[in-house]
Protein backbone atom coordinates (compact mmCIF):
# COMPACT_ATOMS: atom_id res chain seq x y z
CA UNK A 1 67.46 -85.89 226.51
CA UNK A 2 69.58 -83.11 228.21
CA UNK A 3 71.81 -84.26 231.30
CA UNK A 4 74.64 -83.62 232.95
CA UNK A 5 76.98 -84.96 230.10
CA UNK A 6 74.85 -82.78 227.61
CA UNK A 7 72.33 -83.73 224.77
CA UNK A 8 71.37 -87.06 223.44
CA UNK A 9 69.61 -88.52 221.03
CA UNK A 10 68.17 -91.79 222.12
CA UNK A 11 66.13 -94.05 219.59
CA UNK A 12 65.88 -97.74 220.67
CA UNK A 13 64.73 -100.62 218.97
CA UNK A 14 61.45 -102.49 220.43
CA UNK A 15 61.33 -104.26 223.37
CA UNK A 16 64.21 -101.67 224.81
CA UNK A 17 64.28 -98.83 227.08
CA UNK A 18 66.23 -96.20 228.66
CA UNK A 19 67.47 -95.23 232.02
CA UNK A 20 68.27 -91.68 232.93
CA UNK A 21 68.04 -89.14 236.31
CA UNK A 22 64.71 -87.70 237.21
CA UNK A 23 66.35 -84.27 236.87
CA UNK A 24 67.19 -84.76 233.05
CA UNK A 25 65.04 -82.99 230.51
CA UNK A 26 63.33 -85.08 227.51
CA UNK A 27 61.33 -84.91 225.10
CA UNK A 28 58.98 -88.09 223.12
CA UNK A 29 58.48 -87.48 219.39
CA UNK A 30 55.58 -88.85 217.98
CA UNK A 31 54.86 -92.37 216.88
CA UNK A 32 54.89 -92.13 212.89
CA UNK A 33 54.24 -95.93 212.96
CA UNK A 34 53.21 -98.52 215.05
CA UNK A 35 51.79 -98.55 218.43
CA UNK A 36 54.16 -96.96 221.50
CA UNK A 37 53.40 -98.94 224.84
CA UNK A 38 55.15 -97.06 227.55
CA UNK A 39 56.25 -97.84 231.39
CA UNK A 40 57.12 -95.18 233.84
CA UNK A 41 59.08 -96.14 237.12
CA UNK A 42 61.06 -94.46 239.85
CA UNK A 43 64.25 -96.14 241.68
CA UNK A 44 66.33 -94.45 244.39
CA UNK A 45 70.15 -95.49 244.62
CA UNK A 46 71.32 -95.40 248.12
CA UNK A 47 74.02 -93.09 247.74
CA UNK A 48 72.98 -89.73 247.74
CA UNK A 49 75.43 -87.69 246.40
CA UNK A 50 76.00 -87.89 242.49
CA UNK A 51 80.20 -87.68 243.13
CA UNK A 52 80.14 -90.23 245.00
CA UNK A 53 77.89 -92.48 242.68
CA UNK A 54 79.95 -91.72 239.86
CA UNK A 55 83.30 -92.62 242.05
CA UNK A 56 81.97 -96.19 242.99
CA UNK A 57 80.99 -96.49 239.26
CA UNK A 58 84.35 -95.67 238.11
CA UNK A 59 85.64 -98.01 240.41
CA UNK A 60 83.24 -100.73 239.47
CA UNK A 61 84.39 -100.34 235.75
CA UNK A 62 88.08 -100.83 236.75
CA UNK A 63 87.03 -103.92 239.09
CA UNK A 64 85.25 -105.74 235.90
CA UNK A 65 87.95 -104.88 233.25
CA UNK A 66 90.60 -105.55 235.70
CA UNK A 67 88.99 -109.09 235.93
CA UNK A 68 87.93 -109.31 232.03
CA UNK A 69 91.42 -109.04 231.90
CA UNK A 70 92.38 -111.78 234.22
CA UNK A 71 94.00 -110.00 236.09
CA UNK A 72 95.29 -111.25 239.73
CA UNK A 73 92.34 -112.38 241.61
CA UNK A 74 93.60 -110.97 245.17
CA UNK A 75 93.59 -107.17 243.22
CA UNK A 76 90.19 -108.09 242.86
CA UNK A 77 88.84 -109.15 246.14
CA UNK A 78 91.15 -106.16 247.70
CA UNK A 79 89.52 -103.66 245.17
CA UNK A 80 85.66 -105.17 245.91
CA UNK A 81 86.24 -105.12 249.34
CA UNK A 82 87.15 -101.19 248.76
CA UNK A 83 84.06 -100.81 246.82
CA UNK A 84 81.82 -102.63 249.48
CA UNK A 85 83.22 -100.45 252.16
CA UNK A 86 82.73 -97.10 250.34
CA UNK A 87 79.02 -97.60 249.70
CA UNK A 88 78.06 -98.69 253.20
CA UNK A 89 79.60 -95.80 254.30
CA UNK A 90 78.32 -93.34 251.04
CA UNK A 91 74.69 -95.14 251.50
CA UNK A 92 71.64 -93.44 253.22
CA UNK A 93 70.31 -96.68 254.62
């Protein structure tokens, strides 16, 4: 898979899948054993703009280790209240 963070190798076990931006060249290899039962789905996120997504996922990430961390719980609420706000106003709905 080629993306924006370069070129991956991805093999999962069973049962698993992976995630990655419609714009992102892949390629399957062939099945050299077993049977491969695949799924294909689209989802939309609600922020446009792939700066912003990756701002409120950055922030996200520092909201659940700064909580993993026990950190104080007011931080928290201040901080998800910052995140809340940013993708009402980031989101296209």
């Amino acid at each position: 898979m080629n993306d924006t963070f370069g070129a991956h190798a991805v093999k999962l076990p069973a049962d698993h899948m992976a995630l990655y931006p419609a714009g992102s060249l892949h390629q399957v290899q062939p099945v050299t054993r077993g049977v491969r039962l695949a799924s294909f789905f689209w989802i939309q996120s609600m922020v446009r703009d792939d700066g912003e997504r990756t701002i409120l996922l950055d922030l996200d990430l520092a909201i659940q280790r700064l909580k993993a961390q026990g950190g104080d719980p007011q931080v928290t609420v201040n901080l998800s209240g910052t995140y809340h706000n940013l993708l009402r106003r980031w989101s296209n709905t």
